[in-house]
C-alpha atoms as a PDB file:
ATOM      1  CA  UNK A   1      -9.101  10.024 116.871  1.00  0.00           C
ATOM      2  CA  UNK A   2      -7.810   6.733 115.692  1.00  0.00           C
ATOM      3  CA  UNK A   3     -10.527   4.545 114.583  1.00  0.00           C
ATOM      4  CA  UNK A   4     -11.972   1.738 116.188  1.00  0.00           C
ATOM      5  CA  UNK A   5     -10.924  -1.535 115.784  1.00  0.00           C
ATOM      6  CA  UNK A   6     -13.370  -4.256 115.164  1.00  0.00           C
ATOM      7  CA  UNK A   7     -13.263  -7.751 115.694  1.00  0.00           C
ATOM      8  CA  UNK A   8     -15.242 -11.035 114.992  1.00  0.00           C
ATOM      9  CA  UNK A   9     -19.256 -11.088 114.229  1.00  0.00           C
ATOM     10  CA  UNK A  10     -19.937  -7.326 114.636  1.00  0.00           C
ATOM     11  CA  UNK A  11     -17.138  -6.421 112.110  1.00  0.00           C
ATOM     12  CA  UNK A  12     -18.638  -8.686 109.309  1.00  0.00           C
ATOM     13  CA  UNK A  13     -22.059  -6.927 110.117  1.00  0.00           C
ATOM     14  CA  UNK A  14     -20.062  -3.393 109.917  1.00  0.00           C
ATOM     15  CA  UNK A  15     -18.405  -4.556 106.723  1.00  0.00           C
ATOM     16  CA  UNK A  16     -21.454  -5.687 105.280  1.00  0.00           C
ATOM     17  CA  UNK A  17     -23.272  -2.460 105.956  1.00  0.00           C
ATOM     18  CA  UNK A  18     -20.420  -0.228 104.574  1.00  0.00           C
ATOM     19  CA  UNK A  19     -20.444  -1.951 101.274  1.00  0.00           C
ATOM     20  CA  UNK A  20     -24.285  -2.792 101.005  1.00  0.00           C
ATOM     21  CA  UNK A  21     -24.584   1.630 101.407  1.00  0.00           C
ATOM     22  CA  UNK A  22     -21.633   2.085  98.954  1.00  0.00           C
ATOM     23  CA  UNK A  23     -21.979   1.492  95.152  1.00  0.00           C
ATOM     24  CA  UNK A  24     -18.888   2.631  93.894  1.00  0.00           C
ATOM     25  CA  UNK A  25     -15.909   1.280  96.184  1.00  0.00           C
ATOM     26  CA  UNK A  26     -12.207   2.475  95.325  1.00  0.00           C
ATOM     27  CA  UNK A  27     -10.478  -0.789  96.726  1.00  0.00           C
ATOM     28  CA  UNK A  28      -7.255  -0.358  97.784  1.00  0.00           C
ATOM     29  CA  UNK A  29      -5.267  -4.004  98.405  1.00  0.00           C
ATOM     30  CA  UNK A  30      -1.468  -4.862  99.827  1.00  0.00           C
ATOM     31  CA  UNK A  31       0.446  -7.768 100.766  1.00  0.00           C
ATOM     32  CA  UNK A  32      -2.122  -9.003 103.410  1.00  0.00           C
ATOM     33  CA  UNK A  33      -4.273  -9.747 100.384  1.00  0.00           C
ATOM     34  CA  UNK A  34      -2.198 -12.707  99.133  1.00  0.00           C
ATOM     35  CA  UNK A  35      -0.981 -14.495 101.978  1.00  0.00           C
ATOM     36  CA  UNK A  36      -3.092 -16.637 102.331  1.00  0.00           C
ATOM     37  CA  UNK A  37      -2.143 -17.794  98.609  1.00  0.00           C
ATOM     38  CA  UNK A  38       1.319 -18.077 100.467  1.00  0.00           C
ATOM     39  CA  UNK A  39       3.065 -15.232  99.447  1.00  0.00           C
ATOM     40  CA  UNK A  40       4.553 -13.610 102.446  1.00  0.00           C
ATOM     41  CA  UNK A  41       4.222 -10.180 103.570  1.00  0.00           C
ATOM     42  CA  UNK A  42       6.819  -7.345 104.199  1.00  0.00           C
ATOM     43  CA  UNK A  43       5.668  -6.127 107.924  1.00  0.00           C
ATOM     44  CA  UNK A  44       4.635  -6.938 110.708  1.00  0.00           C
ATOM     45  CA  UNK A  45       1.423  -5.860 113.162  1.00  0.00           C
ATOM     46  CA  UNK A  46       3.059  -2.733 114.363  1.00  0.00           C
ATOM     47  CA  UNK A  47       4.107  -1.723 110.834  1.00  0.00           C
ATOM     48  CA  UNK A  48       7.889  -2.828 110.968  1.00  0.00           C
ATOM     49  CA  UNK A  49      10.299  -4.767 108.484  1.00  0.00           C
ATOM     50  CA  UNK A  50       9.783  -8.606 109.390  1.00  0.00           C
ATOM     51  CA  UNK A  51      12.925  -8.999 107.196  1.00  0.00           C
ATOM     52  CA  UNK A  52      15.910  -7.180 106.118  1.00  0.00           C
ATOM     53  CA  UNK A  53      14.228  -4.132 103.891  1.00  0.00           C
ATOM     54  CA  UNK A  54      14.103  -4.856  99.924  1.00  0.00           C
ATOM     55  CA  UNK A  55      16.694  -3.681  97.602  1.00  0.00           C
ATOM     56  CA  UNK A  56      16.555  -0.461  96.516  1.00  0.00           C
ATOM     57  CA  UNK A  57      16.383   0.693  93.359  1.00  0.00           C
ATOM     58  CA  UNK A  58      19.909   2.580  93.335  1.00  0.00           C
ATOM     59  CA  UNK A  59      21.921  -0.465  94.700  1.00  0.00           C
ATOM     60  CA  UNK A  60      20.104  -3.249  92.341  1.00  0.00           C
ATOM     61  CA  UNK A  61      21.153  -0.661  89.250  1.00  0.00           C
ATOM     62  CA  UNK A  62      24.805   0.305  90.410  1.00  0.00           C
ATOM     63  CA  UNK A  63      26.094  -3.038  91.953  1.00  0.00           C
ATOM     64  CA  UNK A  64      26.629  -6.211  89.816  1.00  0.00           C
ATOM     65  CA  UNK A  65      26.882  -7.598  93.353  1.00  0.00           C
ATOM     66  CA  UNK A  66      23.317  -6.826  94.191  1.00  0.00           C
ATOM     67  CA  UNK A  67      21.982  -7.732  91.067  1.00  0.00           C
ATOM     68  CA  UNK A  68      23.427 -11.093  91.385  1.00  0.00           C
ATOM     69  CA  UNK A  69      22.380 -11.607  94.658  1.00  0.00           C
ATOM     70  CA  UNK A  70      18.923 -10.404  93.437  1.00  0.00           C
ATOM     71  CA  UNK A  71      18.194 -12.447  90.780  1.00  0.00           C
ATOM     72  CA  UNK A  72      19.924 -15.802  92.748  1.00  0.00           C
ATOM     73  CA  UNK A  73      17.206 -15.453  95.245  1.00  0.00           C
ATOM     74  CA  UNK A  74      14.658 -15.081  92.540  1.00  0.00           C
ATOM     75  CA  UNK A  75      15.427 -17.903  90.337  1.00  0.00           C
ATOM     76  CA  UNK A  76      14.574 -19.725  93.399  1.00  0.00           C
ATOM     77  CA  UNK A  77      11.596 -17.812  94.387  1.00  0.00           C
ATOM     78  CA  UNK A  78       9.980 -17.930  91.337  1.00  0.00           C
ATOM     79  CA  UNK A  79       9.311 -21.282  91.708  1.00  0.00           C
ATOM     80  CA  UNK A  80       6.709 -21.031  94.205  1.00  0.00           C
ATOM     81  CA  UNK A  81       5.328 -17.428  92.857  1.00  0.00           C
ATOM     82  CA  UNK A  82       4.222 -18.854  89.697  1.00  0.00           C
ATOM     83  CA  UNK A  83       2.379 -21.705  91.767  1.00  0.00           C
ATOM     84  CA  UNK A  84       0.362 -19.244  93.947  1.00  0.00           C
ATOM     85  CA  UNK A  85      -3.474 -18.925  93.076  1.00  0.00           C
ATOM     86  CA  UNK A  86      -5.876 -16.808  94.121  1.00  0.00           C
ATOM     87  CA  UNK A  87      -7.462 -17.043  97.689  1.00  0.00           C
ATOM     88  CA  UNK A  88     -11.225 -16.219  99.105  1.00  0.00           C
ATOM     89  CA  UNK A  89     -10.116 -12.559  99.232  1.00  0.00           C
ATOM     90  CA  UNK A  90      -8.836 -11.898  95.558  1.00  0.00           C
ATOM     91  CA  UNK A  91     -12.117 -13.617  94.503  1.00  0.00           C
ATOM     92  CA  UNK A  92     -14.639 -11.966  96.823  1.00  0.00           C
ATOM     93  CA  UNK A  93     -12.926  -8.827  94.942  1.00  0.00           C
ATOM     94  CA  UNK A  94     -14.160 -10.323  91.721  1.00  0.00           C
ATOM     95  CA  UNK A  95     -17.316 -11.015  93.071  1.00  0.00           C
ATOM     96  CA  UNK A  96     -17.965  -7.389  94.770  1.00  0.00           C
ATOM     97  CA  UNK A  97     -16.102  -6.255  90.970  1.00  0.00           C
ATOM     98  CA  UNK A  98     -18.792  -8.642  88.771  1.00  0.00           C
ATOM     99  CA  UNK A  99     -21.864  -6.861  90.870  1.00  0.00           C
ATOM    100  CA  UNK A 100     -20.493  -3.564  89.600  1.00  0.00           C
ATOM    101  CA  UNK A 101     -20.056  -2.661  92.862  1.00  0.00           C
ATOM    102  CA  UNK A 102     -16.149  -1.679  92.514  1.00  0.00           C
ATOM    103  CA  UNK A 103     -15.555   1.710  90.868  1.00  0.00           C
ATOM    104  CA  UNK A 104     -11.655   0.703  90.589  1.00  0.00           C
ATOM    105  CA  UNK A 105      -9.445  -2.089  92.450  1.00  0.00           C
ATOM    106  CA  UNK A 106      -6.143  -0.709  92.670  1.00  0.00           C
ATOM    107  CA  UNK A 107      -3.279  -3.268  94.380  1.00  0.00           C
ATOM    108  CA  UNK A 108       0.056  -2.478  95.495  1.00  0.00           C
ATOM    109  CA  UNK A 109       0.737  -6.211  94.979  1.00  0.00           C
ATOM    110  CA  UNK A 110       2.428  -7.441  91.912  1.00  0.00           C
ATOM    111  CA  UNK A 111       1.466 -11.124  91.704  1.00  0.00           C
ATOM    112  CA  UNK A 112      -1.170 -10.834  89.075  1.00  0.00           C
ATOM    113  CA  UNK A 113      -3.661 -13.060  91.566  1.00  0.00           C
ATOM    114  CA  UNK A 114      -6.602  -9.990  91.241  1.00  0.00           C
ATOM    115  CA  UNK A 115      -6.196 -10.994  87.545  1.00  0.00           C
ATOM    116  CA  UNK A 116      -6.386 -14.534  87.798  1.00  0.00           C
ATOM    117  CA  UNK A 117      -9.188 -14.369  90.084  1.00  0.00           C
ATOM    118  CA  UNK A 118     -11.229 -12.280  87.494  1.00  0.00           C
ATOM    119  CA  UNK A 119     -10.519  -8.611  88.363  1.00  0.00           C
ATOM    120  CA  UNK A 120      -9.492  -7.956  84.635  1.00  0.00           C
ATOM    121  CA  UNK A 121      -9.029  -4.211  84.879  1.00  0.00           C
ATOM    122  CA  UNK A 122      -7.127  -4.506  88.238  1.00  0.00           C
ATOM    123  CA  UNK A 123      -4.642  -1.491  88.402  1.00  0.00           C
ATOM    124  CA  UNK A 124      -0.906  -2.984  89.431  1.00  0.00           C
ATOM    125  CA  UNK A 125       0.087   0.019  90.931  1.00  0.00           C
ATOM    126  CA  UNK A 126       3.790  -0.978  91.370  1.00  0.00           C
ATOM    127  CA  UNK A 127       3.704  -3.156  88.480  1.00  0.00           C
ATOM    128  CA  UNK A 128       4.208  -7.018  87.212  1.00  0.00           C
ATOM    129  CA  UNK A 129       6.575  -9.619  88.281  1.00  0.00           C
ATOM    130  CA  UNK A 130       5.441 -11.756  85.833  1.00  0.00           C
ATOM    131  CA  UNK A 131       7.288  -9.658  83.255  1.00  0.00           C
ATOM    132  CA  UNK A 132      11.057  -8.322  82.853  1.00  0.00           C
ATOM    133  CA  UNK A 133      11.885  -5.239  81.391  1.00  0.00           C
ATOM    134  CA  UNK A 134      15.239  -4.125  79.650  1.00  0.00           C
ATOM    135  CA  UNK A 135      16.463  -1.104  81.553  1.00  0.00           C
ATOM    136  CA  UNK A 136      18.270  -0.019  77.972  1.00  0.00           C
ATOM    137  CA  UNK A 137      15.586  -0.554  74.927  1.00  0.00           C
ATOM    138  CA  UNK A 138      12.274  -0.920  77.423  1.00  0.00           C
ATOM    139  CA  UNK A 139      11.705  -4.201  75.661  1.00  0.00           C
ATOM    140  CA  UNK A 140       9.540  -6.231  78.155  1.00  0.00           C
ATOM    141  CA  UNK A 141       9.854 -10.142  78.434  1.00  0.00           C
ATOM    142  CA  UNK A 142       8.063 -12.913  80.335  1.00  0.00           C
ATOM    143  CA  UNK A 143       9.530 -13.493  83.369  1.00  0.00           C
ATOM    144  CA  UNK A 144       9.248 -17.468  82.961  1.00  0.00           C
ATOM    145  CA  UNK A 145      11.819 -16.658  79.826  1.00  0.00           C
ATOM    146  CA  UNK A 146      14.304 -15.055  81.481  1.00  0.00           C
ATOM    147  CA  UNK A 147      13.347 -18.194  84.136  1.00  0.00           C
ATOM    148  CA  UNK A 148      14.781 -20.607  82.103  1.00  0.00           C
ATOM    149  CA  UNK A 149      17.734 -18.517  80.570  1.00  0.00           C
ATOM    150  CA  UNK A 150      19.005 -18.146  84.344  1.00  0.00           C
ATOM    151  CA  UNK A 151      18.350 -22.003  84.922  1.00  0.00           C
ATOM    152  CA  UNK A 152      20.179 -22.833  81.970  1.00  0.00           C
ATOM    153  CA  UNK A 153      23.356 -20.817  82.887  1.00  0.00           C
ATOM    154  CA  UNK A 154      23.130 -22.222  86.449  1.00  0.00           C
ATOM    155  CA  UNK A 155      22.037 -24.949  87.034  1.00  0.00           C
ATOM    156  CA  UNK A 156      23.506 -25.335  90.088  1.00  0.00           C
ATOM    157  CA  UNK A 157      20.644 -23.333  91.831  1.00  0.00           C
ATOM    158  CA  UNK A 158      18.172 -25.457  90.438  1.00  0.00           C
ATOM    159  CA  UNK A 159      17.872 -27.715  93.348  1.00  0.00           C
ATOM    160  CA  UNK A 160      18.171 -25.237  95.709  1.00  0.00           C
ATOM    161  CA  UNK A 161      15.682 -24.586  98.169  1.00  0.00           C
ATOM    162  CA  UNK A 162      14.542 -21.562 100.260  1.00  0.00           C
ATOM    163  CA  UNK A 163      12.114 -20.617 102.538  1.00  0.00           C
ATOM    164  CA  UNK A 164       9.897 -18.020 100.400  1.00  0.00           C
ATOM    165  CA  UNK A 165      10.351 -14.469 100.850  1.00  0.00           C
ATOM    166  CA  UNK A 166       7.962 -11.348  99.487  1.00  0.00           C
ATOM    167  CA  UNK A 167       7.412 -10.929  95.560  1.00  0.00           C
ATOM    168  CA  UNK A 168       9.148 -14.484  94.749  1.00  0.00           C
ATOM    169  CA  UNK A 169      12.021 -13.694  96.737  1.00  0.00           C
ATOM    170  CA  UNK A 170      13.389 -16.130  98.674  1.00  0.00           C
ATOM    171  CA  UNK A 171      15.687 -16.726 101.649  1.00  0.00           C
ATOM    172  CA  UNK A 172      19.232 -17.635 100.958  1.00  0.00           C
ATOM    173  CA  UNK A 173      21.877 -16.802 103.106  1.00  0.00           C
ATOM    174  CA  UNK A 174      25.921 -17.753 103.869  1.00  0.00           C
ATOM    175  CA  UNK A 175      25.833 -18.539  99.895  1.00  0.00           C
ATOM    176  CA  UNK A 176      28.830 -16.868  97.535  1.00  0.00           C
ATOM    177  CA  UNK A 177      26.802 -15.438  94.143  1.00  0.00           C
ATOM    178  CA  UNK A 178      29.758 -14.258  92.844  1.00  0.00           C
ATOM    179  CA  UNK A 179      29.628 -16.754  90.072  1.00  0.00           C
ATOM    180  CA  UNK A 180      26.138 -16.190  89.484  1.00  0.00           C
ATOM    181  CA  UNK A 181      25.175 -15.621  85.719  1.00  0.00           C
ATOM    182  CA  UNK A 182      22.996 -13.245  84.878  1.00  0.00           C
ATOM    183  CA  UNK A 183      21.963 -12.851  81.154  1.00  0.00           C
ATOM    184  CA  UNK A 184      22.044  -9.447  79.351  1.00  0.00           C
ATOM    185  CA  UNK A 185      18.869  -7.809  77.333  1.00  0.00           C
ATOM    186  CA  UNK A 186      18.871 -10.511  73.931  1.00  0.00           C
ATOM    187  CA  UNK A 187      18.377  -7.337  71.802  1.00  0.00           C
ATOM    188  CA  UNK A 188      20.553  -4.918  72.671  1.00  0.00           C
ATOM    189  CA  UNK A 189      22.796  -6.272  75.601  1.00  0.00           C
ATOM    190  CA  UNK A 190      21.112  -3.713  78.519  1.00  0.00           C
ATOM    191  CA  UNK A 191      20.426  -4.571  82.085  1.00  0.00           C
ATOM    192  CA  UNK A 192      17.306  -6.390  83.010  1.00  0.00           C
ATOM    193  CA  UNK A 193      15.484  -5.941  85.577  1.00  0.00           C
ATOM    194  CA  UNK A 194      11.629  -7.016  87.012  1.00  0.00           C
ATOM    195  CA  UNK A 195       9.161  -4.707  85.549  1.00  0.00           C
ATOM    196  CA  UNK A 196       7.836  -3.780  89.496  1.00  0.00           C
ATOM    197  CA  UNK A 197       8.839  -0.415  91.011  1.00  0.00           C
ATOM    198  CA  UNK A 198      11.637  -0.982  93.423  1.00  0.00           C
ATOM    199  CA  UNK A 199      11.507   0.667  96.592  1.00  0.00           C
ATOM    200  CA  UNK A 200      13.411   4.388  95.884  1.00  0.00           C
ATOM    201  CA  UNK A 201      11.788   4.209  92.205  1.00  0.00           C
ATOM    202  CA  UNK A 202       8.599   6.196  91.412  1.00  0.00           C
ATOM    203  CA  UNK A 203       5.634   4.924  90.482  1.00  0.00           C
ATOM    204  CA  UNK A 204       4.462   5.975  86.507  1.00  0.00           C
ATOM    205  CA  UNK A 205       2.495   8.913  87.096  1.00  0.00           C
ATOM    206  CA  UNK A 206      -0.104   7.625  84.493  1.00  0.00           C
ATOM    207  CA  UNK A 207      -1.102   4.485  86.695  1.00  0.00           C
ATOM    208  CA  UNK A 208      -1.220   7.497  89.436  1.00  0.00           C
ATOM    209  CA  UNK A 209      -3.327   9.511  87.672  1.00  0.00           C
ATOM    210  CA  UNK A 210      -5.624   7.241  86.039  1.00  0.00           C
ATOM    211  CA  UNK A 211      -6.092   5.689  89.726  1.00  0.00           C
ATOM    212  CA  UNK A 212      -6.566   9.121  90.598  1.00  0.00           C
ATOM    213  CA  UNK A 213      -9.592  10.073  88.494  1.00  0.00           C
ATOM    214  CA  UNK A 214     -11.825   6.799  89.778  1.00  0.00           C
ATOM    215  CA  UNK A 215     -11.097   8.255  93.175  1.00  0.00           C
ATOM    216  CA  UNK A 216     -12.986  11.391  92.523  1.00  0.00           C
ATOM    217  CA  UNK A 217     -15.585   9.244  90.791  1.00  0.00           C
ATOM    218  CA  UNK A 218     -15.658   6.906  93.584  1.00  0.00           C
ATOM    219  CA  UNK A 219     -18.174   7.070  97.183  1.00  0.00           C
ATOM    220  CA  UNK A 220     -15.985   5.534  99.567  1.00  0.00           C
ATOM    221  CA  UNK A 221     -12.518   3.752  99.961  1.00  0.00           C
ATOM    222  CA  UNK A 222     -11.931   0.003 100.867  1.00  0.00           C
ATOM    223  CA  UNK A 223      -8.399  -0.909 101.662  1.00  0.00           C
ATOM    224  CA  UNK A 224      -7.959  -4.694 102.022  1.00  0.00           C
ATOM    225  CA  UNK A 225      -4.596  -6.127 103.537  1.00  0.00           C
ATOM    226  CA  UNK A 226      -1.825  -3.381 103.688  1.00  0.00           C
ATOM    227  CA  UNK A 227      -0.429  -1.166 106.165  1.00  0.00           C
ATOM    228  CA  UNK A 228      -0.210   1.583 103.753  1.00  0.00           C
ATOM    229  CA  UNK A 229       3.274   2.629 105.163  1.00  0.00           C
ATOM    230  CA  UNK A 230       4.387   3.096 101.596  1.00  0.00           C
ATOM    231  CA  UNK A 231       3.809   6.581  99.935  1.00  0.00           C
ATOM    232  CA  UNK A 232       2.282   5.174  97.135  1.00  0.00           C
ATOM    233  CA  UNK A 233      -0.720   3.661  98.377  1.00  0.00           C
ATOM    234  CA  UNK A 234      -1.238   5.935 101.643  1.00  0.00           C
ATOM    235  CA  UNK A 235      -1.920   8.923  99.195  1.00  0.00           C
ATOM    236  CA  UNK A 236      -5.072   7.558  98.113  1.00  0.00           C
ATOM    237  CA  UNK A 237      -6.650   6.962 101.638  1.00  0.00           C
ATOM    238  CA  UNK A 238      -5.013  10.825 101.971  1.00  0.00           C
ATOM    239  CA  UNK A 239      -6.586  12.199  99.269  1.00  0.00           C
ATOM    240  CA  UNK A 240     -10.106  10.486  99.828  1.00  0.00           C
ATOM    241  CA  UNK A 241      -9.695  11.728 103.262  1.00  0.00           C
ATOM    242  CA  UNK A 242      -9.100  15.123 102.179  1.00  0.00           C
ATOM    243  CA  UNK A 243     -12.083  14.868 100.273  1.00  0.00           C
ATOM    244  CA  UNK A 244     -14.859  13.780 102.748  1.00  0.00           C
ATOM    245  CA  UNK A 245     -15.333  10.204 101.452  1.00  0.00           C
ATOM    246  CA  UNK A 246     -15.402   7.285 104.028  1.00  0.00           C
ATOM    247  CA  UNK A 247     -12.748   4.927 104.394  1.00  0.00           C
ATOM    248  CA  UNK A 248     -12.693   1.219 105.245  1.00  0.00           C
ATOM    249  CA  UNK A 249      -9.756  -1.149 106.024  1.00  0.00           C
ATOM    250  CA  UNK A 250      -9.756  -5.125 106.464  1.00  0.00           C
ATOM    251  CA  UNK A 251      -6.189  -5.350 108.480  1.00  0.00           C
ATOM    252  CA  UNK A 252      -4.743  -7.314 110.687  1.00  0.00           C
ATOM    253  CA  UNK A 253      -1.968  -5.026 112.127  1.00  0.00           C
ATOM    254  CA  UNK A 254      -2.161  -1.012 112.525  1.00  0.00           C
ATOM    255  CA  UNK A 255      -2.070   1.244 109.455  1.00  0.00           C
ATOM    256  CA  UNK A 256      -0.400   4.447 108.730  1.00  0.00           C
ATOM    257  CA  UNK A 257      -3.883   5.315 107.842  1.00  0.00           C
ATOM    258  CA  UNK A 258      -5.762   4.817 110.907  1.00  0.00           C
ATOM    259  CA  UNK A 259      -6.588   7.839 112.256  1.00  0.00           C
ATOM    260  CA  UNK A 260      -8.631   8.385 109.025  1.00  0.00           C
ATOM    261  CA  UNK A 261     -10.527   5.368 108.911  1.00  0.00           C
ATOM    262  CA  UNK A 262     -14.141   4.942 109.582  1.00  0.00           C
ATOM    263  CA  UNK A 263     -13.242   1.673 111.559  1.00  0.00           C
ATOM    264  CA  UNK A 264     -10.929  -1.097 110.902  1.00  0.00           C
ATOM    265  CA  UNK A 265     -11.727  -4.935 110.900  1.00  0.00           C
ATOM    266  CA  UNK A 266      -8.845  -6.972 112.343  1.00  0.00           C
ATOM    267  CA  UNK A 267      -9.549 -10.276 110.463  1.00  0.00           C
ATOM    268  CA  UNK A 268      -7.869 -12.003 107.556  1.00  0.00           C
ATOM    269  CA  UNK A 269      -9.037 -10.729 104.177  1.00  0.00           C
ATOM    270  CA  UNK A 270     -10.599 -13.631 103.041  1.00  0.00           C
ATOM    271  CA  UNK A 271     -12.464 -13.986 106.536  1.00  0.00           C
ATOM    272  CA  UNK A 272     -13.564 -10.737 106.427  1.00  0.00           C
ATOM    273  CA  UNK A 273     -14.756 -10.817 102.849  1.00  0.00           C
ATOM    274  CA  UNK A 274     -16.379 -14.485 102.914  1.00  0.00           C
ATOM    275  CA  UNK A 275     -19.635 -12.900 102.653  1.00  0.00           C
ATOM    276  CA  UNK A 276     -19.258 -11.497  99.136  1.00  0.00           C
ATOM    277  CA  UNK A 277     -19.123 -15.709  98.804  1.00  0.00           C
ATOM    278  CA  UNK A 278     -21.786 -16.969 100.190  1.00  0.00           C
ATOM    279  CA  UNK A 279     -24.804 -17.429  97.652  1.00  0.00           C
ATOM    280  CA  UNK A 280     -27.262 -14.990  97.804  1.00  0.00           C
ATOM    281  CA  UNK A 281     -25.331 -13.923 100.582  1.00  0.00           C
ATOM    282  CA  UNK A 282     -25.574 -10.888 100.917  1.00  0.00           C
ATOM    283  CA  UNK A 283     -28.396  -9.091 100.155  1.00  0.00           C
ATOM    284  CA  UNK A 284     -25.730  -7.225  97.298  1.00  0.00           C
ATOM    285  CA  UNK A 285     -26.386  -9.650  94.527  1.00  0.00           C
ATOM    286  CA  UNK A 286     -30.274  -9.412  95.107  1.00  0.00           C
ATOM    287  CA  UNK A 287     -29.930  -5.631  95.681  1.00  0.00           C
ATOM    288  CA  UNK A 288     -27.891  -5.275  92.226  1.00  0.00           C
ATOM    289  CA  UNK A 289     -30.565  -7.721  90.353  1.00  0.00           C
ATOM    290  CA  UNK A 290     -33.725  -5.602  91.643  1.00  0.00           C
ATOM    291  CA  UNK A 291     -31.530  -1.701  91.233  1.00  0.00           C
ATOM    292  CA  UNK A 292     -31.689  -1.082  94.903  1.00  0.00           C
ATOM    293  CA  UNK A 293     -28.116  -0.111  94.952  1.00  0.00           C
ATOM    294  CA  UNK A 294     -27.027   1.081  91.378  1.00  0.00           C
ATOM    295  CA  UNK A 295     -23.854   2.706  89.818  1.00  0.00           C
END
């Protein structure tokens, strides 16, 4: 049976309850996390592509084309990535995290903003685009480098604006980047490319397995903001399911996941999650202080 959908009032009280009666919450986040910081999301309610899908991993390495076209869009995405903060959501995680309440926050996100917020040991499942990585030597760069390398060799694009896309994409269309410049690795000459897993690329099984072993140590799965329609994250919620442990998700469209689920609350994140913000709020800070609720 799919699970039921809950809305307004009695979902906060639901929420509330599942995380006051759970002490050591796998948390599971996606794109719906960070839109509210304005980074835009890949789907839509139902689950579907709201844009074209993302370059895969085979065309961006086998097509100068692509990679042009990639990295075009970027230079101009990038802009208003590296602006983003953190919203109520990524620091109600770092609240829930600082009342060692979280046994492991694992995001499918690559935007860093569980970091910034204060969720140090955040796992980034499918990686950082704040960094660059040389597909030849592995050498790793910072992606505001490589940000003024492309800047430098076209500056052109500078000016250009786009309406933002997912991961610091951005929008362009009708625009020729055949004389776009991209610069090689500076220490050997190799490709570069973001240091995120494309989608067709596998995530490292270390940051699988490592998220694996706080699942078994973990008493119940929270998935905030995603749809889990990507392998990656969706075999988590599996495996907890296959395991007995209760799962959670704060959503506002349906998830591949919800015939497991507990319930669902159909609210944005940070509405959902305002109440790890309110002082003395919830009786979890007070319940931490006096060990009602320990690790």
């Amino acid at each position: 049976m799919p699970s039921e959908p809950v809305i307004g009032h009695r979902g906060d009280d639901r929420l509330i309850e599942f995380v006051e009666r759970h002490s050591r919450l796998f948390v599971l986040t996606g794109a719906g996390c960070s839109t509210e910081s304005g980074i835009p999301d890949y789907r839509d309610a139902e689950g579907g592509w709201k844009r074209a899908a993302p370059v895969m991993l085979q065309a961006f390495m086998g097509d100068t084309a692509v990679r042009r076209r990639y990295w075009a869009r970027s230079l101009v995405g990038w802009q208003r990535l590296r602006a983003a903060r953190p919203n109520d959501a990524h620091h109600a995680l770092a609240s829930l995290q600082r009342q060692q309440r979280v046994e492991c926050l694992v995001t499918q996100n690559v935007d860093r903003l569980h970091q910034l917020a204060g969720s140090a040991d955040a796992i980034d499942l499918h990686g950082r685009i704040d960094l660059v990585r040389c597909m030849s030597c592995q050498v790793r760069q910072p992606r505001e480098q490589l940000q003024a390398e492309l800047l430098k060799l076209n500056p052109a694009c500078a000016a250009l604006g786009a309406q933002a896309a997912p991961d610091g994409d951005a929008e362009l269309t009708a625009l020729d980047f055949s004389s776009f410049r991209v610069p090689p690795c500076s220490r050997c000459g190799g490709m570069l490319k973001p240091d995120v897993v494309f989608f067709g690329e596998s995530v490292p099984q270390q940051r699988v397995q490592t998220s694996m072993r706080h699942l078994k140590q973990a008493d119940a799965v929270l998935v905030v903001g995603s749809s889990l329609m990507v392998y990656s994250g969706y075999r988590f919620v599996q495996a907890a399911a296959s395991s007995g442990k209760p799962i959670v998700a704060v959503n506002l469209g349906s998830t591949r996941a919800d015939p497991l689920l507990q319930f669902k609350v159909t609210q944005r994140c940070s509405s959902a999650l305002t109440f790890l913000l309110q002082p003395g709020g919830a009786a979890l800070q007070a319940r931490a202080v006096t060990g009602a609720s320990t690790r």
